[in-house]
N, C-alpha and C. Protein backbone atom coordinates (compact mmCIF):
# COMPACT_ATOMS: atom_id res chain seq x y z
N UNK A 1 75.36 60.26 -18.84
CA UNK A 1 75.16 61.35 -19.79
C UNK A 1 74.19 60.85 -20.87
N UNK A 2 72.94 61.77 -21.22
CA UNK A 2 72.09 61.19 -22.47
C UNK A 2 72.67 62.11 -23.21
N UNK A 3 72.23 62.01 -24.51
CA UNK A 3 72.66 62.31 -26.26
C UNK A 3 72.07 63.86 -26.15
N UNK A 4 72.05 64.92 -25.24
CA UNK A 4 71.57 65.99 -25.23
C UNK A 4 73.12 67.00 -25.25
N UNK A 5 73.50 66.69 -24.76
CA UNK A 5 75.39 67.00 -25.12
C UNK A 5 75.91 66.73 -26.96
N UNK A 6 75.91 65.47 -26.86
CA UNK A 6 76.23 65.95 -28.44
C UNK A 6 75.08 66.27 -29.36
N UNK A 7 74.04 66.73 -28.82
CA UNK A 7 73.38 67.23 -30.36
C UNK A 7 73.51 68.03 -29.81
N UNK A 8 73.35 68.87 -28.73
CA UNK A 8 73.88 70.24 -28.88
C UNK A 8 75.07 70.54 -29.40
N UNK A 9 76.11 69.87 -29.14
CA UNK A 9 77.77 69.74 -30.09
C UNK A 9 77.15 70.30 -31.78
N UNK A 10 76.16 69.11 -32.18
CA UNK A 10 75.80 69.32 -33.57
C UNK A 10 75.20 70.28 -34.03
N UNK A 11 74.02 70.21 -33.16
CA UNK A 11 73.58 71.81 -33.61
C UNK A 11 74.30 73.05 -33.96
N UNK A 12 74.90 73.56 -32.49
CA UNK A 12 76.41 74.40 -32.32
C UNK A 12 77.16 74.58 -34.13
N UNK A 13 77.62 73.72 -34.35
CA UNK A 13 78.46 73.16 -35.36
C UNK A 13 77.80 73.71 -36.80
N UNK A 14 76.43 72.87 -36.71
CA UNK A 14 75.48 73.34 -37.90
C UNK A 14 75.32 75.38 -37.66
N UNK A 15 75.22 75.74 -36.70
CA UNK A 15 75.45 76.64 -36.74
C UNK A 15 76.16 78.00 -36.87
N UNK A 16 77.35 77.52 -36.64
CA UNK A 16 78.55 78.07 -36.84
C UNK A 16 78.84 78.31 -38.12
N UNK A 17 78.81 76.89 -39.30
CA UNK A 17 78.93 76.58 -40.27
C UNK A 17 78.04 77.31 -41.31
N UNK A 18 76.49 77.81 -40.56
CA UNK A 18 75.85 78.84 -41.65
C UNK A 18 75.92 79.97 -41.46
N UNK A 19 77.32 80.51 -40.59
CA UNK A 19 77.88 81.18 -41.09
C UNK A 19 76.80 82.80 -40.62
N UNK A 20 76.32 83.90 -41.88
CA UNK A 20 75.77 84.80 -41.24
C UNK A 20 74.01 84.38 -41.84
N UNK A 21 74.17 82.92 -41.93
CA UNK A 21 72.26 82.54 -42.20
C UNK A 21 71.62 82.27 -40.43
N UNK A 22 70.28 82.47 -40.39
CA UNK A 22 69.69 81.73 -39.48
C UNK A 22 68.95 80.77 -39.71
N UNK A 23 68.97 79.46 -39.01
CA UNK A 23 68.74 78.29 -38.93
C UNK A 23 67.25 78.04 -38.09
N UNK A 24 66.40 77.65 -38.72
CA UNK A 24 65.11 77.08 -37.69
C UNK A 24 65.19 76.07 -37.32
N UNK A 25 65.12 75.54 -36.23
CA UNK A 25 64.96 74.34 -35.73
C UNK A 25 64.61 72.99 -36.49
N UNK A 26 63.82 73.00 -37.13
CA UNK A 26 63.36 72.16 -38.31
C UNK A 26 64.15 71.91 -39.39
N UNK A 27 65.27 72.88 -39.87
CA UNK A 27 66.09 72.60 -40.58
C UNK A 27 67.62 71.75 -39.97
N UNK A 28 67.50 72.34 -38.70
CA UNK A 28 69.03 71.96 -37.62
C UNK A 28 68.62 70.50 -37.61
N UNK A 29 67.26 70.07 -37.12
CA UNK A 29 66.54 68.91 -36.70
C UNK A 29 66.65 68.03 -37.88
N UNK A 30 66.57 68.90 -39.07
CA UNK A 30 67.01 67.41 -40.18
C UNK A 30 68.24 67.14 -39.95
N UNK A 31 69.42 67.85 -40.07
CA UNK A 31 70.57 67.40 -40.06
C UNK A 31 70.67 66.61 -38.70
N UNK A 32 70.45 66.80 -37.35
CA UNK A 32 70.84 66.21 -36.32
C UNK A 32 70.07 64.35 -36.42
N UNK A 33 68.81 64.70 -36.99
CA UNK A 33 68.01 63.34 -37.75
C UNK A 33 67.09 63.08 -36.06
N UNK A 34 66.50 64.00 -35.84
CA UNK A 34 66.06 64.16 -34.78
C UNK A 34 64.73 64.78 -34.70
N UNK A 35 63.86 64.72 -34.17
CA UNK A 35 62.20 65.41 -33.64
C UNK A 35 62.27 66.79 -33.82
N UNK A 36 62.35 67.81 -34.13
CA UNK A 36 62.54 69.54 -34.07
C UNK A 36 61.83 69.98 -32.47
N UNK A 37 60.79 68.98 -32.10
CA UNK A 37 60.41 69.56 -30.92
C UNK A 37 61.71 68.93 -29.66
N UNK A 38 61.97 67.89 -29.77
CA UNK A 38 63.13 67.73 -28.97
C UNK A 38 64.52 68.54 -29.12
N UNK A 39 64.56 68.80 -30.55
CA UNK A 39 65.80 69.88 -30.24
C UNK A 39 65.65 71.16 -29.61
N UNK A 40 64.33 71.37 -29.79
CA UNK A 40 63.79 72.87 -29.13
C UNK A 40 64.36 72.56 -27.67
N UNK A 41 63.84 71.29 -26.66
CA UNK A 41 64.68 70.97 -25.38
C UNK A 41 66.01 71.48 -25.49
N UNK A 42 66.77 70.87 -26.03
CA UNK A 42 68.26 71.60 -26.11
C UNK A 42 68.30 72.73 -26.42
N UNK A 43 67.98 73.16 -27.62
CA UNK A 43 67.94 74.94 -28.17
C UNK A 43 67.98 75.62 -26.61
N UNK A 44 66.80 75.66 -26.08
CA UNK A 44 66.52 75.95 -24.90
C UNK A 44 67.86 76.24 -23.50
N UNK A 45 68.14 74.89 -23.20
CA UNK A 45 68.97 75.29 -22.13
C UNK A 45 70.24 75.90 -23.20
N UNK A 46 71.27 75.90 -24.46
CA UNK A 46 71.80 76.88 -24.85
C UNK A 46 71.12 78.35 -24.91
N UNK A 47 70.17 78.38 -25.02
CA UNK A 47 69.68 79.70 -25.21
C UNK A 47 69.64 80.59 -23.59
N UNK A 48 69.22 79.50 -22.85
CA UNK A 48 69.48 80.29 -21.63
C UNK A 48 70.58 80.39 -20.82
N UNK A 49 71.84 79.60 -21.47
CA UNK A 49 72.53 80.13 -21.06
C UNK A 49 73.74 80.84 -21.84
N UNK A 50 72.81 81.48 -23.01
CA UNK A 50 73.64 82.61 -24.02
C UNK A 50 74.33 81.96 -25.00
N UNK A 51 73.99 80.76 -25.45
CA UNK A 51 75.13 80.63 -26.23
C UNK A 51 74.33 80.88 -27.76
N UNK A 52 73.18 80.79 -27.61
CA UNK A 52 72.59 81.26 -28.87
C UNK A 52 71.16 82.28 -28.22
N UNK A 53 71.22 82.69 -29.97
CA UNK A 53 69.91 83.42 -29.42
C UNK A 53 69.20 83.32 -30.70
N UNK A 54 67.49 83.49 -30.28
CA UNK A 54 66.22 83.42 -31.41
C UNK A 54 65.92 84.64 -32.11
N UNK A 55 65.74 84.41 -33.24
CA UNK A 55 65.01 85.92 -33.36
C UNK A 55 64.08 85.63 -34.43
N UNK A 56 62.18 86.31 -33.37
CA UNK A 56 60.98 85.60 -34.24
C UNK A 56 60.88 86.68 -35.65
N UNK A 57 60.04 85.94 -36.17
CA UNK A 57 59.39 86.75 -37.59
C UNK A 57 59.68 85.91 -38.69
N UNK A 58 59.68 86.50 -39.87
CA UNK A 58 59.69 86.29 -41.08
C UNK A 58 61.51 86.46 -40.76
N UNK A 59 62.25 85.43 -42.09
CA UNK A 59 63.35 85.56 -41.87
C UNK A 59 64.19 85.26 -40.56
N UNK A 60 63.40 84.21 -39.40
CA UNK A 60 63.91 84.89 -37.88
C UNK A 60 64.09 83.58 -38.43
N UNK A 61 65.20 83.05 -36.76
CA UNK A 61 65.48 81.71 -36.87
C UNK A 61 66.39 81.72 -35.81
N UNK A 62 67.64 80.92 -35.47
CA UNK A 62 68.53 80.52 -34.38
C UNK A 62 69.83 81.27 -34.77
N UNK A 63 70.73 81.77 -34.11
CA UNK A 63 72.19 81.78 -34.41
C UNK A 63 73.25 82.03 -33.21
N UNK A 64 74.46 81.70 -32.78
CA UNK A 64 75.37 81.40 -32.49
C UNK A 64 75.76 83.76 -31.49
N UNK A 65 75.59 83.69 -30.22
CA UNK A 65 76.11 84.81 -29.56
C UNK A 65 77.54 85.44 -29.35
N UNK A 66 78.23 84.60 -30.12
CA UNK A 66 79.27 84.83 -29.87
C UNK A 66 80.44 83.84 -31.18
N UNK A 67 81.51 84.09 -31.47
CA UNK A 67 82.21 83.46 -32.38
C UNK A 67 82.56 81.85 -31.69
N UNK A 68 82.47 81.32 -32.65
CA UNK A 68 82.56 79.46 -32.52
C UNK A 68 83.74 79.30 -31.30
N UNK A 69 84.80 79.95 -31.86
CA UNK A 69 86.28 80.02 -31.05
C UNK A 69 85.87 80.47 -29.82
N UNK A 70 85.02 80.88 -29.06
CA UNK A 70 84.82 81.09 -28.08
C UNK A 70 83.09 80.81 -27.15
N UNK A 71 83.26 79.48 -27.58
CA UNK A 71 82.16 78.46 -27.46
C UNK A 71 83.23 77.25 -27.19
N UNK A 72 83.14 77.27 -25.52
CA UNK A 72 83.92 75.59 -25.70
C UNK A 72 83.13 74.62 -25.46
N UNK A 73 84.05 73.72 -25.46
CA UNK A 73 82.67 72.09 -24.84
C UNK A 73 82.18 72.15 -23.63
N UNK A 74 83.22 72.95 -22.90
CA UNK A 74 82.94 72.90 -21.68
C UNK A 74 81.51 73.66 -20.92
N UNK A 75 81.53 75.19 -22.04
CA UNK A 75 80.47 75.74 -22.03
C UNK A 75 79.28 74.77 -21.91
N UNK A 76 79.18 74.56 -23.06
CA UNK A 76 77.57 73.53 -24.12
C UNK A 76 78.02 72.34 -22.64
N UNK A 77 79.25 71.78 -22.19
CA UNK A 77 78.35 71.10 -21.18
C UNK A 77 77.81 71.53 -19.78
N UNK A 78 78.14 72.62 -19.52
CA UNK A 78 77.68 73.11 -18.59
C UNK A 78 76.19 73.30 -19.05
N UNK A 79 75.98 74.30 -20.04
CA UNK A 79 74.73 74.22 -20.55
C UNK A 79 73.33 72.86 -20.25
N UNK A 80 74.25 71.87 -20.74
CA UNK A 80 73.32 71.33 -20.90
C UNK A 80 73.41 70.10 -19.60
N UNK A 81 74.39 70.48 -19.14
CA UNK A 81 74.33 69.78 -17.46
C UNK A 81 73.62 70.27 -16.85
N UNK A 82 73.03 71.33 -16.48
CA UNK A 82 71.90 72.19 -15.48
C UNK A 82 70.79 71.44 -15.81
N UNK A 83 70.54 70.79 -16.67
CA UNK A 83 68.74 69.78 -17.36
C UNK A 83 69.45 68.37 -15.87
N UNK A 84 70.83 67.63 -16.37
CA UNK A 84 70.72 66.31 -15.56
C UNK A 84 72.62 66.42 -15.02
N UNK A 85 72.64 65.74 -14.34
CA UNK A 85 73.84 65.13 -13.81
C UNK A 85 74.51 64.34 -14.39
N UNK A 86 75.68 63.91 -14.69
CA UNK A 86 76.06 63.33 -15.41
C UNK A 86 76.41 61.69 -14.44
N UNK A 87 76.44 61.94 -12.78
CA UNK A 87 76.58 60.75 -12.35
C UNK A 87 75.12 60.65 -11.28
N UNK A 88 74.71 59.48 -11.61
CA UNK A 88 73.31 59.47 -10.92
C UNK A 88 73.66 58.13 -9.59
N UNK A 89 73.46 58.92 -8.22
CA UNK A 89 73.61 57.56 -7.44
C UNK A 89 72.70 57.03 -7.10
N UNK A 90 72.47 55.90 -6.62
CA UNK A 90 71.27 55.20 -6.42
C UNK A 90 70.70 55.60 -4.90
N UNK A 91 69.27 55.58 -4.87
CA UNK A 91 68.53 56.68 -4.04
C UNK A 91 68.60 56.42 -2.63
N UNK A 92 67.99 55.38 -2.54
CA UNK A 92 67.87 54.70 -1.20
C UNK A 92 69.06 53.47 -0.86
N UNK A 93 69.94 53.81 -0.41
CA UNK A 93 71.03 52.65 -0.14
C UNK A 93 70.35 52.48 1.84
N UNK A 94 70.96 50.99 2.09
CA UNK A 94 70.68 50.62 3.24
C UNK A 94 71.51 51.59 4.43
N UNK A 95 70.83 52.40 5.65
CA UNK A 95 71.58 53.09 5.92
C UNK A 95 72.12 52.59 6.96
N UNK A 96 71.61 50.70 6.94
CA UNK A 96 72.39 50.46 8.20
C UNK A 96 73.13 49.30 8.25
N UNK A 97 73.27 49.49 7.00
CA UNK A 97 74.64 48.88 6.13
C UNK A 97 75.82 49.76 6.53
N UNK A 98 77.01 49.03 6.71
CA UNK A 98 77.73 49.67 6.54
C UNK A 98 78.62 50.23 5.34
N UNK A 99 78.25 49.60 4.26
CA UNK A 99 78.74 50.24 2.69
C UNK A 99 77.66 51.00 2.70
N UNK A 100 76.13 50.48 2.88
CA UNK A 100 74.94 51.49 1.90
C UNK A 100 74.65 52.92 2.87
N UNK A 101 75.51 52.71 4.27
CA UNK A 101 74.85 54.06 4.79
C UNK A 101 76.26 55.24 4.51
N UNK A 102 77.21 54.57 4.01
CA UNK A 102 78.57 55.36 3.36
C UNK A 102 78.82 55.51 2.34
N UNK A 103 78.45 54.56 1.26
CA UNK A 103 78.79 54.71 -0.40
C UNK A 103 78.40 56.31 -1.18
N UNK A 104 77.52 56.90 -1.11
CA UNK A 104 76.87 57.90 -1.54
C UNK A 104 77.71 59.01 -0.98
N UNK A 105 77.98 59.08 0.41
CA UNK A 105 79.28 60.50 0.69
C UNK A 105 80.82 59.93 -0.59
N UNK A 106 81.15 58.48 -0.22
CA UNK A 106 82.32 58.42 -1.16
C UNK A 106 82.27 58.89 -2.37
N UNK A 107 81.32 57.71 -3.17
CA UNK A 107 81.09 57.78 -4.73
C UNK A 107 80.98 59.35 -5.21
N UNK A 108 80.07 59.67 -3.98
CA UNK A 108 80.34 62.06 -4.48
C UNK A 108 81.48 62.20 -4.83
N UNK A 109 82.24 62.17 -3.85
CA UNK A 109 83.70 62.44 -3.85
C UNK A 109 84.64 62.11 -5.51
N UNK A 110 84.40 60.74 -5.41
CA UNK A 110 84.58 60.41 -6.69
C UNK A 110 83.95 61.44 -8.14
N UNK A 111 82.64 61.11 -8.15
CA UNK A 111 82.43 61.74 -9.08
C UNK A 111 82.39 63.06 -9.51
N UNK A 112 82.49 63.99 -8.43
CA UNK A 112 83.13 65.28 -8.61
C UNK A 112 84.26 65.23 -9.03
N UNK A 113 85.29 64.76 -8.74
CA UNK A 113 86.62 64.59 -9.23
C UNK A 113 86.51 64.23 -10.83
N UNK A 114 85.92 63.37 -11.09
CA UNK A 114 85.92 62.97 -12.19
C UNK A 114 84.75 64.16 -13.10
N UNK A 115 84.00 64.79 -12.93
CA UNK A 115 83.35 66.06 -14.00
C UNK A 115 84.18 66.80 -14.05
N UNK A 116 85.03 67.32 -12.82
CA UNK A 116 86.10 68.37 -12.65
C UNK A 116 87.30 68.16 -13.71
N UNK A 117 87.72 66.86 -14.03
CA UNK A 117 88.64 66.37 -14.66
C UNK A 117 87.65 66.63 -16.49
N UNK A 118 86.73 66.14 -16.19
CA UNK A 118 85.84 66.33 -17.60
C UNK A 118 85.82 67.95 -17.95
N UNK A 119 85.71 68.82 -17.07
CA UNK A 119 85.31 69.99 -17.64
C UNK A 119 86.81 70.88 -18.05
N UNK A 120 87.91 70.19 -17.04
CA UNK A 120 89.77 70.83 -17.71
C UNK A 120 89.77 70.37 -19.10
N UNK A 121 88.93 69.30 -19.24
CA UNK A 121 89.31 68.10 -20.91
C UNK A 121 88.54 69.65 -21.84
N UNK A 122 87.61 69.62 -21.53
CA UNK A 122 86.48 70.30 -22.69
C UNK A 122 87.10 71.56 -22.98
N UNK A 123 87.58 72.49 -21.76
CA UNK A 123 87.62 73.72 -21.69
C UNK A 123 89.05 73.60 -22.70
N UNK A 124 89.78 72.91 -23.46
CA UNK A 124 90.50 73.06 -24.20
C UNK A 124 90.00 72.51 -25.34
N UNK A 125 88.50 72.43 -25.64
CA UNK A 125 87.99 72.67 -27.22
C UNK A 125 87.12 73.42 -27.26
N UNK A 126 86.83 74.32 -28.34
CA UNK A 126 85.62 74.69 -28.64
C UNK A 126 85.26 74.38 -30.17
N UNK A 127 83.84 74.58 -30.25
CA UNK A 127 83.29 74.36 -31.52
C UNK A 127 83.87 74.45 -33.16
N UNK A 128 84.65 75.74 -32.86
CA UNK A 128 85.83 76.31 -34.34
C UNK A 128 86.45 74.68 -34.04
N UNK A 129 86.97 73.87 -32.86
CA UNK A 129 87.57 72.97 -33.35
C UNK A 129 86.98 71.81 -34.02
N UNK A 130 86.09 71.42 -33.88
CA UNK A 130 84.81 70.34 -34.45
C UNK A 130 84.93 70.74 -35.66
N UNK A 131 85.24 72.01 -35.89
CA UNK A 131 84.60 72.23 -37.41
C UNK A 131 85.93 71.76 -38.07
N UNK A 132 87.24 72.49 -37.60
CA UNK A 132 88.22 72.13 -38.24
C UNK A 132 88.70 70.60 -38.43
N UNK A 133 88.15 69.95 -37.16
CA UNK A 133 88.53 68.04 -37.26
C UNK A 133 87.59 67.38 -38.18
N UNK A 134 86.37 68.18 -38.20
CA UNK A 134 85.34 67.04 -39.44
C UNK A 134 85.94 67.20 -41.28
N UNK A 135 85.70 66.00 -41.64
CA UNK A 135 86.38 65.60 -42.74
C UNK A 135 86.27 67.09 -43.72
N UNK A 136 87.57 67.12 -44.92
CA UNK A 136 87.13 68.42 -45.61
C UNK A 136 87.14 69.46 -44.57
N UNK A 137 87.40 69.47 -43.57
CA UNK A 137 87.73 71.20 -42.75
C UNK A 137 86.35 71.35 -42.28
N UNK A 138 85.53 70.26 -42.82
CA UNK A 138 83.87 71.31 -42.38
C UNK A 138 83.18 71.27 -43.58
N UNK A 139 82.70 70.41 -44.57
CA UNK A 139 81.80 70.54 -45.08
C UNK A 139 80.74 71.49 -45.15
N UNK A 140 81.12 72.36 -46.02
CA UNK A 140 80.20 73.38 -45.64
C UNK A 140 78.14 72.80 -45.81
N UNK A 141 77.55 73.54 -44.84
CA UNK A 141 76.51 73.21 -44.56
C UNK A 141 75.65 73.96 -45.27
N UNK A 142 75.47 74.99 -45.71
CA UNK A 142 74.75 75.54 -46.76
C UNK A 142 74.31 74.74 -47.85
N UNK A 143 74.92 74.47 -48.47
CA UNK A 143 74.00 73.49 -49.83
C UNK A 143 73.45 72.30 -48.83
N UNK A 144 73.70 71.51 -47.83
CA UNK A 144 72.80 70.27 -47.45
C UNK A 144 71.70 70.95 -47.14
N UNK A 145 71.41 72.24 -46.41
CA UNK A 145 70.63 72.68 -45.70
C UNK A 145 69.43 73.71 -47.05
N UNK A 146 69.74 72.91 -47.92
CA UNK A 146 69.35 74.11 -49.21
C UNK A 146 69.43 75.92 -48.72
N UNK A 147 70.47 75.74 -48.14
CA UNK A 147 70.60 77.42 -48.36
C UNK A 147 71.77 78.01 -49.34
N UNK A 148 71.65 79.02 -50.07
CA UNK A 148 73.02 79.98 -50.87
C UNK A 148 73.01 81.17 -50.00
N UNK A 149 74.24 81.77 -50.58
CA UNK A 149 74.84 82.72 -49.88
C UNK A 149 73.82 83.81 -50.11
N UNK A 150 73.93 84.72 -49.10
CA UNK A 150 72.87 85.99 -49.38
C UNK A 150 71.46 85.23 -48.98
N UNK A 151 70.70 84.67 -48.88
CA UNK A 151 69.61 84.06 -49.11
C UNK A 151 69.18 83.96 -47.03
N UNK A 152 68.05 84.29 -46.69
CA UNK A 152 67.60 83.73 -45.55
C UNK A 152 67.49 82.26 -45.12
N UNK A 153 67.32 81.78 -44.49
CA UNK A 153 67.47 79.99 -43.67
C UNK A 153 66.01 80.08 -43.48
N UNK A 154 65.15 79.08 -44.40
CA UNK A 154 64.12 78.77 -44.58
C UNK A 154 63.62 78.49 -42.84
């Protein structure tokens, strides 16, 4: 698994947290402490698969399709599992070996079992819970992000 799972976690989170502001990438991207064009990669596979949506213009920016509580991990990793796999086997094993021309049907076996087991774990959190476990209930994100209430997300 690369770090494209939890900054989407973070993003998610930063988002939730501003609440009815929209967020540009560039602002999410400071908090995550990350490239804004690489979060656009992530933005991306959430966006296509609904968990957020864009909206251009003046005032436009990112926000959250649905309430936090119904955003689980399991979602965001599905999301962002369709980009890579989380178990990568090695390509060319000897096929006339007798481990290297069999390992690759086993190790499947295995590692399906084991995402399957990953995705029962997730599907009992979603994002409302991140917010509630980070220190303070959730620090609210508005003042880091210089935004006030009423006000558009720069």
């Amino acid at each position: 698994m690369n770090t494209h799972f939890p900054i989407a976690l973070h993003a998610l989170t930063l988002l939730a947290q501003a609440h009815e502001h929209l967020l540009t990438s560039e602002k999410m991207a400071e908090s995550v402490n990350t490239n804004p064009v690489f979060l656009r990669r992530v933005l991306k596979a959430l966006k296509q698969a609904e968990i957020i949506e864009t909206r251009r213009g003046a005032g436009g920016g990112i926000a959250l399709t649905r309430p936090p509580s119904r955003i689980t991990l399991a979602d965001v990793y599905r999301a962002i599992r369709a980009q890579k796999t989380l178990f990568v086997l090695h390509s060319e094993p000897n096929p006339d070996c007798g481990v290297g021309g069999n390992i690759q049907d086993v190790l499947s076996g295995y590692f399906e079992q084991a995402e399957q087991k990953l995705l029962q774990h997730f599907e009992r959190y979603s994002i409302r819970d991140i917010i509630f476990d980070l220190p303070e209930n959730g620090v609210p994100v508005l003042p880091t992000l210089g935004l006030q209430r009423g006000t558009a997300a720069p």
